[in-house]
Structure formats: structure tokens, C-alpha cells
Protein backbone atom coordinates (compact mmCIF):
# COMPACT_ATOMS: atom_id res chain seq x y z
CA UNK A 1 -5.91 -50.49 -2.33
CA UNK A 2 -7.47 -53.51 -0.63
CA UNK A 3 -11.01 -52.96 1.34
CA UNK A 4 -12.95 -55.87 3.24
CA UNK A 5 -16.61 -56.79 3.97
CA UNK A 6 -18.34 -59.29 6.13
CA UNK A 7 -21.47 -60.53 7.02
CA UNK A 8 -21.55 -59.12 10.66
CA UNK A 9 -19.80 -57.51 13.33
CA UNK A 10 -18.61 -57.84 16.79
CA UNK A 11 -17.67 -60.61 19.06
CA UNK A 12 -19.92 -62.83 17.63
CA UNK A 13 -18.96 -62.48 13.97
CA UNK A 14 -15.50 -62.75 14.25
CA UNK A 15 -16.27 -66.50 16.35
CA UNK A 16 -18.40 -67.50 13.70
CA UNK A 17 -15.45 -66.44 11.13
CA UNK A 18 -18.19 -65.30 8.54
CA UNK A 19 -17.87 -64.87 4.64
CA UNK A 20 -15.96 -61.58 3.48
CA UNK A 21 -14.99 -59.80 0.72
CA UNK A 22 -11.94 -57.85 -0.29
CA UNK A 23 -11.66 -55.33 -2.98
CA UNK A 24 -8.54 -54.88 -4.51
CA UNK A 25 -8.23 -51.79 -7.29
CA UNK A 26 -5.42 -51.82 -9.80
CA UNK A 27 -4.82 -48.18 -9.90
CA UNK A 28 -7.15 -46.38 -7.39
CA UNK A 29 -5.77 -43.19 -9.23
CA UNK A 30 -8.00 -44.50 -12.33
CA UNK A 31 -5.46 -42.63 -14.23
CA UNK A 32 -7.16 -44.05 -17.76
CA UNK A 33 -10.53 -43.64 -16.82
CA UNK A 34 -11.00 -47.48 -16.00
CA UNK A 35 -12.21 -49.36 -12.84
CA UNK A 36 -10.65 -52.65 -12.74
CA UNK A 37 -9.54 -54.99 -10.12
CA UNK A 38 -10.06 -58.04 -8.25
CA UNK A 39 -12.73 -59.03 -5.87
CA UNK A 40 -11.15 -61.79 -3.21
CA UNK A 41 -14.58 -63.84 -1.49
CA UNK A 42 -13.26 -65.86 1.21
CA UNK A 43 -15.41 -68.56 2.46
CA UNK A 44 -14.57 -68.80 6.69
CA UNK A 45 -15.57 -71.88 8.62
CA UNK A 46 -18.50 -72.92 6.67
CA UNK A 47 -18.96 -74.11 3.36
CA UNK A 48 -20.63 -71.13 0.85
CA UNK A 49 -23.00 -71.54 -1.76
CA UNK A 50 -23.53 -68.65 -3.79
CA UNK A 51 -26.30 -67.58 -5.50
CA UNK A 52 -25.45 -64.18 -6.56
CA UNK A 53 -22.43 -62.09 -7.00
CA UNK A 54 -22.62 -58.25 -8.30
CA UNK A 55 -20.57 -55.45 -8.65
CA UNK A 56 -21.70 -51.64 -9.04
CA UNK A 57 -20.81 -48.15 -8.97
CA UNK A 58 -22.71 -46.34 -6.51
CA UNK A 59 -22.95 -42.52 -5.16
CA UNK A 60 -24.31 -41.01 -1.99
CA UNK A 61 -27.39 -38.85 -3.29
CA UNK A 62 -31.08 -37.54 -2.41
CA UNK A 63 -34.20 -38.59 -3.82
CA UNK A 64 -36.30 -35.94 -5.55
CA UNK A 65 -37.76 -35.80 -2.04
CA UNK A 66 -34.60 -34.98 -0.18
CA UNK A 67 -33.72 -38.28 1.45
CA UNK A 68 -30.39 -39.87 1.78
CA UNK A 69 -29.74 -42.97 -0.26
CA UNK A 70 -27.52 -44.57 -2.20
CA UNK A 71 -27.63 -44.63 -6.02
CA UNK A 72 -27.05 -47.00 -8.52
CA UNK A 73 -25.03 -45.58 -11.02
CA UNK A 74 -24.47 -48.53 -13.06
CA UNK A 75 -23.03 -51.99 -12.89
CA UNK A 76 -19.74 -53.37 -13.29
CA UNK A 77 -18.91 -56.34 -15.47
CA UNK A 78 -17.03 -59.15 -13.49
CA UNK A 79 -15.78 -62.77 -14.48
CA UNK A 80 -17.49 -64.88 -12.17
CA UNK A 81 -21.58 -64.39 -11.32
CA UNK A 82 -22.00 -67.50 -9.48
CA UNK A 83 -19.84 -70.24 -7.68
CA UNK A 84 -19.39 -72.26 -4.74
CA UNK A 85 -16.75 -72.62 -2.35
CA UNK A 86 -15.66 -75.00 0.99
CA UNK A 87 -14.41 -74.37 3.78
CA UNK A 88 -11.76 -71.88 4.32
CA UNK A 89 -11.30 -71.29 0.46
CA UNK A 90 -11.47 -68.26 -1.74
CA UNK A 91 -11.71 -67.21 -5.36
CA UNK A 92 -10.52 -64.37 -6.85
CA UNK A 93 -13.03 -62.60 -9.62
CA UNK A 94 -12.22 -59.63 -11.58
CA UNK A 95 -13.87 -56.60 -12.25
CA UNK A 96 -13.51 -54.00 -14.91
CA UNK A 97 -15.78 -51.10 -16.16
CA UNK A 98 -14.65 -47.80 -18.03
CA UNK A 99 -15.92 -44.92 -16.23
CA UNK A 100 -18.78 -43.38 -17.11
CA UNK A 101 -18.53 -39.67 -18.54
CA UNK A 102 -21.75 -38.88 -16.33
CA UNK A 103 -20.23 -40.39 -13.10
CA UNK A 104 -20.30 -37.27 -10.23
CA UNK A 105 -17.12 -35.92 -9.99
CA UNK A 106 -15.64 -35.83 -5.50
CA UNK A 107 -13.75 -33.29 -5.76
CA UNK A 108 -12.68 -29.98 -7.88
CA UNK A 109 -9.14 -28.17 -7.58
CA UNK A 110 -8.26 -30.85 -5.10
CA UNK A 111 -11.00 -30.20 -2.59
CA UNK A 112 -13.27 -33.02 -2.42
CA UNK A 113 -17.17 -32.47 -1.63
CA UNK A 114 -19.64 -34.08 0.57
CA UNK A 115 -20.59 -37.53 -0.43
CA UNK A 116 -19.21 -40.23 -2.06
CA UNK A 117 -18.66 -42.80 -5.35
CA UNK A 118 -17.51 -45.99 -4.60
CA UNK A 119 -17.53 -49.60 -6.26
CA UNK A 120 -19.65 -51.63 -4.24
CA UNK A 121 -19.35 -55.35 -4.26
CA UNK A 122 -22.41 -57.66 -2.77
CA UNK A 123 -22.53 -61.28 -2.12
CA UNK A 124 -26.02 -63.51 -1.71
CA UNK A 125 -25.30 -66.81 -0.18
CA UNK A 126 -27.72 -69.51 1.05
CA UNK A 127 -28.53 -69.56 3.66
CA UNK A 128 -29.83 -66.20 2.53
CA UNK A 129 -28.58 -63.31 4.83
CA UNK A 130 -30.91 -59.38 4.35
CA UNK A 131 -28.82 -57.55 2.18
CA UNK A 132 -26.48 -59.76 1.20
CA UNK A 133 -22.72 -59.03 2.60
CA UNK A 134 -21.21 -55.63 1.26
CA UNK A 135 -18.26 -54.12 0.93
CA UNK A 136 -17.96 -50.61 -0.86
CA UNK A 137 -14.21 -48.99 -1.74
CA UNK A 138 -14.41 -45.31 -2.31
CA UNK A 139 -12.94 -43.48 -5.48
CA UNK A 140 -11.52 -39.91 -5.96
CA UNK A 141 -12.81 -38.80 -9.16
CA UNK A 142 -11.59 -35.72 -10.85
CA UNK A 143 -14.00 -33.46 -13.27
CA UNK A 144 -13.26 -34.14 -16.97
CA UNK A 145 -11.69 -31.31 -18.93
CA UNK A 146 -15.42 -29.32 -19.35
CA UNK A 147 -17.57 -29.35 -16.63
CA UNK A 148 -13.88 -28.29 -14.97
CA UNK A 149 -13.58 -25.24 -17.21
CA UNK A 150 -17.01 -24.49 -16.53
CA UNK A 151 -16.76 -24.13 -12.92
CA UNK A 152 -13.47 -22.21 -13.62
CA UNK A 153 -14.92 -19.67 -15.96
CA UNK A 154 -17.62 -19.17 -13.25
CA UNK A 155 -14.34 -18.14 -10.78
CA UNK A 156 -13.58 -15.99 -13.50
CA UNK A 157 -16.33 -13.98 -12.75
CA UNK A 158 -15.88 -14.35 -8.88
CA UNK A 159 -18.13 -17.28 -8.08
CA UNK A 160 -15.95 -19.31 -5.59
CA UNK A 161 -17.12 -20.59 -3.01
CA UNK A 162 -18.16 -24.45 -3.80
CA UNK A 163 -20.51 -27.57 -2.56
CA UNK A 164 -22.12 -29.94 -4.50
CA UNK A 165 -24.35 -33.05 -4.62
CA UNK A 166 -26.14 -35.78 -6.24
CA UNK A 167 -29.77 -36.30 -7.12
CA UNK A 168 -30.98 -39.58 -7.82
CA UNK A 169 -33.21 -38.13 -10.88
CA UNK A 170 -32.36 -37.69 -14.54
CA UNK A 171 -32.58 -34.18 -16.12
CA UNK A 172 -35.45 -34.52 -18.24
CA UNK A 173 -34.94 -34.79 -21.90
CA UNK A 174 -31.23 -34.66 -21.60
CA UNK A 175 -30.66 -37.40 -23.06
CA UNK A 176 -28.62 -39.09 -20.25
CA UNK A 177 -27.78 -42.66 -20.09
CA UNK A 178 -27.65 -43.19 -16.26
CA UNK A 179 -29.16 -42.55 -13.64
CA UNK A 180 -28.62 -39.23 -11.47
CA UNK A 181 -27.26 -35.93 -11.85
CA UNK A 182 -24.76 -33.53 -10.06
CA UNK A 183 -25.37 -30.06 -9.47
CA UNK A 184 -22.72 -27.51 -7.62
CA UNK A 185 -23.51 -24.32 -5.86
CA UNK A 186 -21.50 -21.16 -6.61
CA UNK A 187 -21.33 -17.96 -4.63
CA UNK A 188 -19.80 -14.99 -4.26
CA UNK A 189 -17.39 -14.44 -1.35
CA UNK A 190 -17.52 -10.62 -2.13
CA UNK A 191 -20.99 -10.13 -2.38
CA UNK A 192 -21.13 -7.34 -4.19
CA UNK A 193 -24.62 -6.80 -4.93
CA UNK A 194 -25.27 -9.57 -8.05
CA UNK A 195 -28.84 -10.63 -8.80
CA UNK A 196 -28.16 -13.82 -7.75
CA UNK A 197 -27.15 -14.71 -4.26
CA UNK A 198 -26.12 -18.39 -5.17
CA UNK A 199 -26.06 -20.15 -8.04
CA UNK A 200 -26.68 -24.06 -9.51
CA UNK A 201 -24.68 -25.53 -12.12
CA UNK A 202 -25.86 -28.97 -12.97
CA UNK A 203 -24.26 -31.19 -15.54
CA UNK A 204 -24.70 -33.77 -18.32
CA UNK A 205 -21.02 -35.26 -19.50
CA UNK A 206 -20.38 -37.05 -22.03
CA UNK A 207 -17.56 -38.26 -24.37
CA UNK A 208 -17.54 -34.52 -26.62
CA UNK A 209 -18.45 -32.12 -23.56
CA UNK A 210 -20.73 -31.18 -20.96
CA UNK A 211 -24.34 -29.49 -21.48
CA UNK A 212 -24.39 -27.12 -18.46
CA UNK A 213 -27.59 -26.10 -16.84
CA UNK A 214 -27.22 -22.66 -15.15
CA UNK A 215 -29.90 -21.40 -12.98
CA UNK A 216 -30.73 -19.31 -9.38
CA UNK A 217 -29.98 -21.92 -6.75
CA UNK A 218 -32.74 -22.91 -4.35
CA UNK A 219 -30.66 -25.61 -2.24
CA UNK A 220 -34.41 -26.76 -0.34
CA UNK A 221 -35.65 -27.97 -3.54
CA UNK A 222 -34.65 -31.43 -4.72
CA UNK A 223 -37.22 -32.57 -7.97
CA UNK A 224 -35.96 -30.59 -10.88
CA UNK A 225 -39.29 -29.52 -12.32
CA UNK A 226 -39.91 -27.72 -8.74
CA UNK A 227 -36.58 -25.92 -9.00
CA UNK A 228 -36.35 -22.55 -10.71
CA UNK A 229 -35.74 -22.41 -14.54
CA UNK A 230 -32.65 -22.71 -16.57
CA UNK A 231 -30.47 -21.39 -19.14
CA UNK A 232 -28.19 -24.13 -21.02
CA UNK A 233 -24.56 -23.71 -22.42
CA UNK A 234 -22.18 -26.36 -24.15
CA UNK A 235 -18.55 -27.17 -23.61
CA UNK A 236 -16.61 -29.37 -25.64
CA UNK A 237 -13.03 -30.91 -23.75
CA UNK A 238 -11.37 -30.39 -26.65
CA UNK A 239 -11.90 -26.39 -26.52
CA UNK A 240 -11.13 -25.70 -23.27
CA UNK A 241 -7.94 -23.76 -23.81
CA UNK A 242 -8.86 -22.02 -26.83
CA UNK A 243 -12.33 -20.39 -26.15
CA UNK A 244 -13.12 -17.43 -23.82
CA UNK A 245 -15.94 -19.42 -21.66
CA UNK A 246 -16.17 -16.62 -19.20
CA UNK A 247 -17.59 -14.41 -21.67
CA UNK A 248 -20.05 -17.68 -22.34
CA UNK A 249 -20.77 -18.05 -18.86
CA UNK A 250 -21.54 -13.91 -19.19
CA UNK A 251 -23.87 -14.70 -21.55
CA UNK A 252 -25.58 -17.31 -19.99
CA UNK A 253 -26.04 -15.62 -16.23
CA UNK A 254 -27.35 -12.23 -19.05
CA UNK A 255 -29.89 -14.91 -20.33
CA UNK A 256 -30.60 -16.22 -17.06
CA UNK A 257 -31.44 -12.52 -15.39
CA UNK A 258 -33.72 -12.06 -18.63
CA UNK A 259 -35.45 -15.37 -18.20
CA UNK A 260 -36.00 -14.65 -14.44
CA UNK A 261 -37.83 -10.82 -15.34
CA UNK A 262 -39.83 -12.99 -17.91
């Protein structure tokens, strides 16, 4: 998978033949969990001197006060920070970064949702241009064996209908390492009468399972103090197919209906 990025567009760009980038992933399937690849910058007509070269992994997400933006989830390490190059010549840097157990997951049982994660390359050359030239490549990213069981024990109980989306906030005291979190919205297609017309799982991943946060979903509010309260439940990947988690998502939503009456 190859992407490209320049420094402007239109007729005038391509006559000044402007400095790009190409992103190249090894396996955009990221079938062991690892981003790697190579970043090709390309030079054009004019000489480039380079000041800065960065890599990250980035998601489309809100701000605790609703807005669109795009969040940094973390960085990616790559060979090369800094180099110059002539006329019409290129180097080739590479990039690698496991991926991070708290990244947002796209998609879930092969339906993808509403924003994106991508590995974002950006280039500062003298003279300096705003922003730098950019070029993002987007990645499907599966859920990890718990948070997927989660949402599946939830179907159990005939939550089914799915969105989702990222906040750029950590859940406080969670214990997180990076920045952001992802929350889902459940509800029933049936609606037959529940106490709860929607509901909000939010997630913290990491390497032994996923903490989820259960509570009433109230889709306006984006700060997670202002939301309503939750109830928390653990599931570890490696007990997935032994453990009855609907009757632990039961007990949770019982918990939940008691902590609302509170």
C-alpha cells in the first residue's frame, strides 16, 4: 500500500514539482500487531533542506467540547529525523511501531465505523511551509480478543445496533498510557421496553484485557465527568471462550440500573 503527499495542489503545484511523500506499509493487514514500512521523500526541482521529519499515529476524534480534530495517539519511531537532499533525489526512511493495545479499533464484525486511524507522516523544510507537507495512510484495525467479546456479550442480550467514536480525553484514573478513548453506542433494535434506551461502552485495552466502562449513553455530552455515571467490568483475552460474559454484562447493566435509582 503506497500513499503520497505534497506540499500543494493544482496547476500550480504540479509546475513547481513540489516535495512529496510516499508511504509504503509492509503488511497493511498488520497481521502481528506492528506498523512498519518505508517513508519515500522525494525532493522535485529544488534542492530540500530538512529540518524535521516525524511520523505518528493519529485518529479522527472530538475534544471534550465536541469539535472535530485530529488526535495524536502516539509517535512512531523512524530511522532518519533529519537530512538533506538535491535536486530530484529521494531517501527512503523506515518506520516501525507495535501497535498500541489502546489504539481505537475501525471496525467490529467487519463493519467499520465513522472516523479514522491512520499513520501520518510530516515533513518541515526550509524554506518553512504552515504545516509542514502531510501525508496520512489509513489503517483497518480490528478489536483485540476483549473489548470484542464485550461488545458480543452485549448482542447476547440484544444490544445490536453499533456506532462509535473517539474522544481526545483520558478516562480519569484509568491508568492509560495515551491519549484518548473510544466509546461505542449499543441499542436495541427490538425495543422492548429496557431501562435504557442506548447504551455507552467505553474502553481501556491493554496487553491482559480491557476495563469496560458501562453506562446510560448521552451521545450530546463529550467531557467524561459531565456524562452520566458508570459501572466497570474486566475482561481478560485469554478468557474469552471459557467465561459466560453475558451473565457479566447482566450483572453490570443490574449494577448500573441500581446506581442510576441511587
Amino acid at each position: 500500500m503506497a500513499e503520497r503527499g505534497k506540499s500543494g495542489v493544482g496547476p500550480e503545484a504540479e509546475l513547481t514539482d513540489p516535495p512529496e511523500v510516499e508511504l509504503r506499509l509492509d503488511d497493511p493487514e498488520l497481521t502481528d500487531r506492528w506498523i512498519a514500512g518505508t517513508a519515500v521523500i522525494r525532493a522535485g526541482r529544488q534542492a530540500l533542506e530538512m529540518v524535521r521529519f516525524s511520523m505518528e499515529l493519529v485518529a479522527d476524534a472530538y475534544s471534550h467540547r465536541g469539535k472535530h480534530l485530529e488526535m495524536v495517539i502516539c509517535g512512531l519511531t523512524v530511522d532518519d529525523y533529519c537530512f538533506e537532499l538535491a535536486p530530484g533525489e529521494e531517501n527512503q526512511v523506515r518506520f516501525r511501531r507495535e501497535l498500541p493495545w489502546e489504539c481505537p479499533f475501525t471496525e467490529y464484525d467487519g463493519q467499520g465505523f465513522d472516523f479514522g486511524v491512520g499513520v501520518q507522516a510530516t515533513l518541515h523544510t526550509i524554506p518553512v511551509k504552515e504545516g509542514g507537507i502531510r501525508h496520512r495512510i489509513p489503517l483497518r484495525v480490528p478489536p483485540t480478543a476483549a473489548p470484542a467479546a464485550a461488545v458480543a456479550a452485549f448482542a447476547e442480550l440484544g444490544w445490536t445496533e453499533r456506532s462509535a467514536r473517539v474522544i481526545d480525553e483520558r478516562i480519569p484514573a484509568s491508568g492509560q498510557l495515551y491519549q484518548g478513548h473510544q466509546s461505542m453506542f449499543l441499542t436495541d433494535p427490538a425495543g422492548d421496553g429496557r431501562d435504557f434506551s442506548q447504551l455507552e461502552l467505553s474502553f481501556v485495552t491493554n496487553q491482559v484485557g480491557v476495563l469496560v466502562h458501562l453506562r446510560r449513553a448521552a451521545p450530546g455530552k463529550y467531557k467524561w465527568r459531565s456524562r452520566p455515571p458508570t459501572v466497570t467490568f474486566p475482561v481478560a483475552h485469554h478468557e474469552v471462550a471459557h467465561v459466560d460474559l453475558a451473565a457479566r454484562a447482566r450483572a453490570a447493566l443490574d449494577e448500573l440500573r441500581v446506581l442510576e435509582q441511587a
